[in-house]
C-alpha atoms as a PDB file:
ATOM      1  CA  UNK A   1      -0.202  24.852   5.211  1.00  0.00           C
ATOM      2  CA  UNK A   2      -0.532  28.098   6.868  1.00  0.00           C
ATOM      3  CA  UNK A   3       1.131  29.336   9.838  1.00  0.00           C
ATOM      4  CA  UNK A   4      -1.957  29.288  11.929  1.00  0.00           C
ATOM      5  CA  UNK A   5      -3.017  25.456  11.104  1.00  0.00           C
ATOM      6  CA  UNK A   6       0.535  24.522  12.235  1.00  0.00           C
ATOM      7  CA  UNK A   7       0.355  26.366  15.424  1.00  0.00           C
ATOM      8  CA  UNK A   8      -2.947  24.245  16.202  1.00  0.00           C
ATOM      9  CA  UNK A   9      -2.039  21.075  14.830  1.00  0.00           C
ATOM     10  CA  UNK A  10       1.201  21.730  17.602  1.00  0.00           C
ATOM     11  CA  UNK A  11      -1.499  22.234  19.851  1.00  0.00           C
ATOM     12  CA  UNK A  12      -3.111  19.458  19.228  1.00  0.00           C
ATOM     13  CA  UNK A  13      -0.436  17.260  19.460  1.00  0.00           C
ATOM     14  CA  UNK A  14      -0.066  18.509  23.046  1.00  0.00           C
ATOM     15  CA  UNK A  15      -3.920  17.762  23.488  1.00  0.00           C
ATOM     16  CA  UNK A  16      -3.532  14.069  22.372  1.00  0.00           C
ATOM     17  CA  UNK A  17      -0.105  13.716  24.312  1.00  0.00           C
ATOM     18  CA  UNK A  18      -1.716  14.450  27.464  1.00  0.00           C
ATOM     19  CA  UNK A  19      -4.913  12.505  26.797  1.00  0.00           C
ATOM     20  CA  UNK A  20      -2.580   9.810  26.748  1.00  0.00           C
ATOM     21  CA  UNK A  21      -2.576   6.875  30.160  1.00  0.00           C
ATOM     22  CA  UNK A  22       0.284   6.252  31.478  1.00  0.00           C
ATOM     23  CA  UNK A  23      -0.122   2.716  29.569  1.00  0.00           C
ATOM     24  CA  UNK A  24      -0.414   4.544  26.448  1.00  0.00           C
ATOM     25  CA  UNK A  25       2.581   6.053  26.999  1.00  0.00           C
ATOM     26  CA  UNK A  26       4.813   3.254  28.032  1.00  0.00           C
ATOM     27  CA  UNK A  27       3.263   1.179  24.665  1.00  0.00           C
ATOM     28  CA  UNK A  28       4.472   4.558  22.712  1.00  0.00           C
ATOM     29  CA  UNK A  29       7.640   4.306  24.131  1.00  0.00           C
ATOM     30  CA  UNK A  30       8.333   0.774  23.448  1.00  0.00           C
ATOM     31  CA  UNK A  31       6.397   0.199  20.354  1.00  0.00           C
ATOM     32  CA  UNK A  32       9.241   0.827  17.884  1.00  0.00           C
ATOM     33  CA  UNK A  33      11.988  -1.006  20.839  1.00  0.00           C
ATOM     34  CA  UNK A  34       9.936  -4.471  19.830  1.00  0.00           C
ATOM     35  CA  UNK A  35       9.315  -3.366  15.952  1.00  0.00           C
ATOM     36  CA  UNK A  36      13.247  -2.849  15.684  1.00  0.00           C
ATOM     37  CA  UNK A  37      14.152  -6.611  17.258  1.00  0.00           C
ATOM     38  CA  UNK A  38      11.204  -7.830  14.828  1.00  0.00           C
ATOM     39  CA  UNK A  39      13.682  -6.193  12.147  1.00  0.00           C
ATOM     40  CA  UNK A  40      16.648  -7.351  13.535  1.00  0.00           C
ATOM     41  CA  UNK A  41      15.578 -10.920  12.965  1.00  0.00           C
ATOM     42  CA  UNK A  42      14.577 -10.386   9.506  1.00  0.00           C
ATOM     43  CA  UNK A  43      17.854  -8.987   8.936  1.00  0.00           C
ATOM     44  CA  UNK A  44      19.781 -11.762  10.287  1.00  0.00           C
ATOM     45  CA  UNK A  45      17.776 -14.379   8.988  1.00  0.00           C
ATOM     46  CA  UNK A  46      18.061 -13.161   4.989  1.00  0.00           C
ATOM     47  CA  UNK A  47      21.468 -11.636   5.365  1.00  0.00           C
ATOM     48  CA  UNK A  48      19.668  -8.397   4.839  1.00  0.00           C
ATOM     49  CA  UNK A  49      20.980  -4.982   6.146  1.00  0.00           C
ATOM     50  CA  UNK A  50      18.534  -3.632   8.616  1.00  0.00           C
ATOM     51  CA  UNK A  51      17.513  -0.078   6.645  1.00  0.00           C
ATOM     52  CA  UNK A  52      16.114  -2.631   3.629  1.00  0.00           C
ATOM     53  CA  UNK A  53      14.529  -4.982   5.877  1.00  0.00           C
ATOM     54  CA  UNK A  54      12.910  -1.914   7.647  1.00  0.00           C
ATOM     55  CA  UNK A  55      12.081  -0.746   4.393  1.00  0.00           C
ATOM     56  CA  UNK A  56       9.897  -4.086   3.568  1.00  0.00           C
ATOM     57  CA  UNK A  57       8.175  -3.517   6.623  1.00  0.00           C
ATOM     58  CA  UNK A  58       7.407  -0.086   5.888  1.00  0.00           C
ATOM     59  CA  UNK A  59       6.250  -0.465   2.603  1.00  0.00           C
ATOM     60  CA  UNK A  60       3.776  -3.038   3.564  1.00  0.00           C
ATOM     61  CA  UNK A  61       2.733  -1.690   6.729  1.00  0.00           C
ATOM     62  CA  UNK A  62      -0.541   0.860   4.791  1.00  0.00           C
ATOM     63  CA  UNK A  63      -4.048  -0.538   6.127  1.00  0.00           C
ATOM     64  CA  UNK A  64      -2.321  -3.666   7.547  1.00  0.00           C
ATOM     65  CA  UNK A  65      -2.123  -4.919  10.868  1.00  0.00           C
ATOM     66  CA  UNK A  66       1.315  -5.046  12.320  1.00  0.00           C
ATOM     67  CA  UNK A  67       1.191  -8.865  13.169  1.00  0.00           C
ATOM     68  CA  UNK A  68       0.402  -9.705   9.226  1.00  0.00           C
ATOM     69  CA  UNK A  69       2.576  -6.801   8.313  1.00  0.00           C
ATOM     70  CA  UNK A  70       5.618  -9.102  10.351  1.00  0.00           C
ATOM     71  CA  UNK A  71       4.014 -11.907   8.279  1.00  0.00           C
ATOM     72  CA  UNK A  72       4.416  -9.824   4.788  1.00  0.00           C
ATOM     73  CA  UNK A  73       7.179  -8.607   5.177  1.00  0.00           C
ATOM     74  CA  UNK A  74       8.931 -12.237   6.193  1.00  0.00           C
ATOM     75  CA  UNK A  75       7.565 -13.378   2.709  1.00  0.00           C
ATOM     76  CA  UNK A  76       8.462 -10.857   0.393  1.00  0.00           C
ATOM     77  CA  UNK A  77      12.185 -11.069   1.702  1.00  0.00           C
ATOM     78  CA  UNK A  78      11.829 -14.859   1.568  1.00  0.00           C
ATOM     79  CA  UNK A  79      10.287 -14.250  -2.005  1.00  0.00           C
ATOM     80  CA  UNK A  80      13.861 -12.204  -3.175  1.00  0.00           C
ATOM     81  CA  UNK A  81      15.715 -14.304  -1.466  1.00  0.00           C
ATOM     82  CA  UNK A  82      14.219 -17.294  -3.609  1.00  0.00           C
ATOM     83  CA  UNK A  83      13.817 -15.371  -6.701  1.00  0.00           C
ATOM     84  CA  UNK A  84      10.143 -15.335  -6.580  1.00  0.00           C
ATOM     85  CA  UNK A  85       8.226 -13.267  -8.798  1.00  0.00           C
ATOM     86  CA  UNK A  86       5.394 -10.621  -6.854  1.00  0.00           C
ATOM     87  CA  UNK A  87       2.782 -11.702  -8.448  1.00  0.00           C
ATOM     88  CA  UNK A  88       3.201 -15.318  -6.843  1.00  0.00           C
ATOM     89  CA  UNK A  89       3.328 -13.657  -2.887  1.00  0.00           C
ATOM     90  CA  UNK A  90      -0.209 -12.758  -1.082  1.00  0.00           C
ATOM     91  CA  UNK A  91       0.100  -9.676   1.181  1.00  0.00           C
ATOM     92  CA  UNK A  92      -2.288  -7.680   2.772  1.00  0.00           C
ATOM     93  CA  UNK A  93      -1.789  -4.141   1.596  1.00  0.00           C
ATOM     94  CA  UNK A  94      -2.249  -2.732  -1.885  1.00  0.00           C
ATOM     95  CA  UNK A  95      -0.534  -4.112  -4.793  1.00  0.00           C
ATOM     96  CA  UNK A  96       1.595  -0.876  -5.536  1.00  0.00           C
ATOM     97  CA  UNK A  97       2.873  -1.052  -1.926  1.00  0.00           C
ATOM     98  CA  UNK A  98       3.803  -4.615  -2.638  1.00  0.00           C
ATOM     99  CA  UNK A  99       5.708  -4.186  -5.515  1.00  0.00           C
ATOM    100  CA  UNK A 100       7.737  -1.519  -3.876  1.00  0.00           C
ATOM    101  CA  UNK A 101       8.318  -3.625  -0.979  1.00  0.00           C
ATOM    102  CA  UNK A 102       9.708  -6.145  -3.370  1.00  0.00           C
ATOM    103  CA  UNK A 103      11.793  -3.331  -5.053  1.00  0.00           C
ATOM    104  CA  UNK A 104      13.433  -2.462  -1.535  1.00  0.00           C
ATOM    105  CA  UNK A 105      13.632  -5.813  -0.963  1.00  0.00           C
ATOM    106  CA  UNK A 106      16.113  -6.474  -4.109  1.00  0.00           C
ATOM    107  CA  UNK A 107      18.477  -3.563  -2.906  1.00  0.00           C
ATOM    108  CA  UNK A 108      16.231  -0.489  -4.686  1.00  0.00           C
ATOM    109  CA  UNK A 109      17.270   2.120  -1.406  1.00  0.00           C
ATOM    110  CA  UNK A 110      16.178   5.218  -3.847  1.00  0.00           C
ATOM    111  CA  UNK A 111      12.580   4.403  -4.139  1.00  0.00           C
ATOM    112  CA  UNK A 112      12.277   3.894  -0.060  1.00  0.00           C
ATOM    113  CA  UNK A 113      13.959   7.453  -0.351  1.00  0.00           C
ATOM    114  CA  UNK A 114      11.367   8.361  -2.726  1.00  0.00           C
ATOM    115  CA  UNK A 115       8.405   8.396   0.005  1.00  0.00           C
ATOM    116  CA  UNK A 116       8.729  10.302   2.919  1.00  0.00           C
ATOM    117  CA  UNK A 117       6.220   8.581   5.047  1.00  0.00           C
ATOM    118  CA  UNK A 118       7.703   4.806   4.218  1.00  0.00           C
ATOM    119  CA  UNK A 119      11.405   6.710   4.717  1.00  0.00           C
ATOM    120  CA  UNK A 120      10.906   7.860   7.726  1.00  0.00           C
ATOM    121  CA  UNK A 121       9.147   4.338   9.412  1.00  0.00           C
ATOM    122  CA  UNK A 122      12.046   2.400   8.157  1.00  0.00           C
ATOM    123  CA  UNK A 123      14.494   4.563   9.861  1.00  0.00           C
ATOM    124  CA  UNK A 124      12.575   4.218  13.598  1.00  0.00           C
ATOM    125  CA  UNK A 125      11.974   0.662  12.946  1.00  0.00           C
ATOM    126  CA  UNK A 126      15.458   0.023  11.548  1.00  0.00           C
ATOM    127  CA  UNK A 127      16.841   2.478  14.629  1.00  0.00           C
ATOM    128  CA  UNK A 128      19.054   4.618  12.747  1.00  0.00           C
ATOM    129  CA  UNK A 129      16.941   7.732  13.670  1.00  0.00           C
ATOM    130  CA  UNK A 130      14.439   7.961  16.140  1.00  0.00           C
ATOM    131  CA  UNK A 131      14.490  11.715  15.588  1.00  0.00           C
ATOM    132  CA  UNK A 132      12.786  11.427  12.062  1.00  0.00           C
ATOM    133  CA  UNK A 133       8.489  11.601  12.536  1.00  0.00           C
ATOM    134  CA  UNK A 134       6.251   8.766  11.056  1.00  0.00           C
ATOM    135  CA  UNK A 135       3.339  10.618   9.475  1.00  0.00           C
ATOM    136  CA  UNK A 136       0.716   8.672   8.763  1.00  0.00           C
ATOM    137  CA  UNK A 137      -3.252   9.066   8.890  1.00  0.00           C
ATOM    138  CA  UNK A 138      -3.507   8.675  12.563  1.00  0.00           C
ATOM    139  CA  UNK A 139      -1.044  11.199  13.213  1.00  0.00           C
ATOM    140  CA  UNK A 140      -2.462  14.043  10.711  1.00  0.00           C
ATOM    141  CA  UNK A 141      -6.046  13.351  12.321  1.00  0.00           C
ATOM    142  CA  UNK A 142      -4.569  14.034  15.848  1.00  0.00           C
ATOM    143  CA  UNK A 143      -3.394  17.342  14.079  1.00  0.00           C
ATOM    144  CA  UNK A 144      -6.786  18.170  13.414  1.00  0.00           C
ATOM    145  CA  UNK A 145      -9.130  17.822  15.771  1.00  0.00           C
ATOM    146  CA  UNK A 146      -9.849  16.726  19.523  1.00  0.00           C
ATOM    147  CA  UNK A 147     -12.190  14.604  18.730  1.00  0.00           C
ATOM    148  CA  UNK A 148     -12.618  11.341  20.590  1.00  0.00           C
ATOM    149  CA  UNK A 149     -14.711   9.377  18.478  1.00  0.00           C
ATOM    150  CA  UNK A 150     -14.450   9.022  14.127  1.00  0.00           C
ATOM    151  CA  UNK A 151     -14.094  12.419  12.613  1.00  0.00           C
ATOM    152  CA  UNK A 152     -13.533  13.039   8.807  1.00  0.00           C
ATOM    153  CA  UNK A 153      -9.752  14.615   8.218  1.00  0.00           C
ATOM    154  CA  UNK A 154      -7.683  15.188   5.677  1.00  0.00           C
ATOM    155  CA  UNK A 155      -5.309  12.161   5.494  1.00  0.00           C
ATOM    156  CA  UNK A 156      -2.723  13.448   3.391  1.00  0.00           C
ATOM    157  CA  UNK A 157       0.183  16.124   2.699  1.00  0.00           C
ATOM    158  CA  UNK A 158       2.684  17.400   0.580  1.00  0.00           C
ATOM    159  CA  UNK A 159       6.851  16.745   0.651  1.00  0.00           C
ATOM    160  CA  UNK A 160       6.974  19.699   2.101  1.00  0.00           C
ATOM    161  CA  UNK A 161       3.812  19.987   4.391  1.00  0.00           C
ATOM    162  CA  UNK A 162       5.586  16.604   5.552  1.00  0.00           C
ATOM    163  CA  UNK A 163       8.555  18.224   6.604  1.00  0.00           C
ATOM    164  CA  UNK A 164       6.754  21.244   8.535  1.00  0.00           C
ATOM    165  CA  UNK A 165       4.706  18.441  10.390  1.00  0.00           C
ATOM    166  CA  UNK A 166       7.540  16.189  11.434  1.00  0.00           C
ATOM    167  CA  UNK A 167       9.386  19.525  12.267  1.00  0.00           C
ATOM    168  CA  UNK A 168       6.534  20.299  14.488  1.00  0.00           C
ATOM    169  CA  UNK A 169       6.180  16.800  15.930  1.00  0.00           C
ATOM    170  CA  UNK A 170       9.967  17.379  16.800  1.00  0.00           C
ATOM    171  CA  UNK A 171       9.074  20.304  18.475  1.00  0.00           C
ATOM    172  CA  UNK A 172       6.519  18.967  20.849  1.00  0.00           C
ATOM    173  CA  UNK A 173       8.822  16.101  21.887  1.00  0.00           C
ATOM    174  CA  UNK A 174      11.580  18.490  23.415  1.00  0.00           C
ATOM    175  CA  UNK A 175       8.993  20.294  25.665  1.00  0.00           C
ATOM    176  CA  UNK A 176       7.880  16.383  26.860  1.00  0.00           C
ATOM    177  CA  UNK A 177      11.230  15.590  26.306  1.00  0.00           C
ATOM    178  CA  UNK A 178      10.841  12.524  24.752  1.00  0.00           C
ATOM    179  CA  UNK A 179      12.259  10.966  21.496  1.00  0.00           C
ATOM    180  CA  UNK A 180       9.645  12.692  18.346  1.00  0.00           C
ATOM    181  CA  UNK A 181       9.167   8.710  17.610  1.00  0.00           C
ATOM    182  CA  UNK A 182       8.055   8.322  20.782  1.00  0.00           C
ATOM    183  CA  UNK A 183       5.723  10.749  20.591  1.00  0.00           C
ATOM    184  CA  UNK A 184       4.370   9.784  17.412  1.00  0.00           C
ATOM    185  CA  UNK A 185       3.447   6.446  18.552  1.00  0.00           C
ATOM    186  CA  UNK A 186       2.128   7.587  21.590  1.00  0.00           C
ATOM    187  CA  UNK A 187      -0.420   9.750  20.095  1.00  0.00           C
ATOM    188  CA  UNK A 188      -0.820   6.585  17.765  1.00  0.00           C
ATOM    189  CA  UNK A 189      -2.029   4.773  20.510  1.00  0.00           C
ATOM    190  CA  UNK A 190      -3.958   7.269  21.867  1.00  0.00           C
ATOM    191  CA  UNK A 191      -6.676   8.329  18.732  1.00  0.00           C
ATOM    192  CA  UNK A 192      -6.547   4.989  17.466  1.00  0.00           C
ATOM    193  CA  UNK A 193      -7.589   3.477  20.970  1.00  0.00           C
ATOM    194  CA  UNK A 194     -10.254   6.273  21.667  1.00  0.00           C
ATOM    195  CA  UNK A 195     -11.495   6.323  18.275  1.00  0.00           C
ATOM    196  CA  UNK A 196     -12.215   2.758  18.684  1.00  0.00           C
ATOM    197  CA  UNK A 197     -13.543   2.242  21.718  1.00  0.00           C
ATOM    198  CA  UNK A 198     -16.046   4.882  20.659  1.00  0.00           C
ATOM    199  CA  UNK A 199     -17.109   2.621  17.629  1.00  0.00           C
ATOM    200  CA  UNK A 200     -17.719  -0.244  20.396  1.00  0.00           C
ATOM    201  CA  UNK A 201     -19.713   1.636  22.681  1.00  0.00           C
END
């Protein structure tokens, strides 16, 4: 990643962050408050620390909609808990993301370390550090282009193009000063919303 597409993916984020409602913002701001109670539950109700719980979450949460991700993620730790084998739970996400959720589940912190992406989710879910940036296709499309309506992006980086993006993400965050996770999700909103409404038109 070269020095130039960082310096207009950072401006960028600034587009998005200020094509953000005030709505927007205030569901980017408390979007991870509500996912971190959801987590809190799950650790209290399977006697699970909250980093492995957040970890299940994370792990399940590719191409799945956060209310069924909740769902997964409840079954999987219900499935450890039990001693029930993967291949017996139904979750909707793919089957390599459900077998690491499982991993995490029984205890396995290294392979949540092993992905930055599903690493950095479960710490601003689990609330141990709302400075780290969650990554994911929505956020490297808003470091791509303006556009409000589908556009074809790259949707995936390197360890280290990771780091340079989250460190960028960080960036952007003091100048709004606002928490990077916070930022994150509010550009979430934003693309996601404008990209769909643009499909329903």
């Amino acid at each position: 990643m070269t020095l130039q597409q960082r310096s207009k993916g950072r401006v960028l984020l600034n587009y998005w962050y200020k094509e953000s409602t005030a709505d927007e913002r205030e569901s980017g701001k408390v979007w991870y408050n509500e996912a971190r109670e959801y987590v809190k539950v799950l650790s209290l109700r399977f006697d699970t620390p909250q980093i492995i719980c957040a970890g299940v979450v994370s792990a399940l949460s590719p191409n799945n909609r956060w209310e069924r991700n909740k769902i997964d993620a409840h079954a999987v730790l219900e499935a450890v808990s039990k001693g029930i084998p993967p291949d017996q739970v139904k979750v909707c996400t793919y089957n390599n993301n459900k077998r690491k959720a499982f991993a995490i589940a029984s205890g396995d912190v290294k392979i949540l370390k092993q992905s930055p992406k599903t690493y950095a989710f479960a710490k601003n879910i689990s609330g141990l550090d709302t400075n780290r940036v969650t990554i994911d296709k929505w956020h490297l499309r808003a470091t791509q282009t303006r556009s409000l309506s589908p556009k074809d992006c790259k949707t995936s980086v390197t360890a280290l193009q990771y780091k340079q993006l989250e460190m960028d993400c960080q960036k952007v965050a003091k100048k709004y000063n606002v928490l990077p996770s916070v930022l994150q999700a509010t550009i979430w909103v934003t693309i996601r919303n404008r990209w769909y409404n643009s499909n329903n038109n």
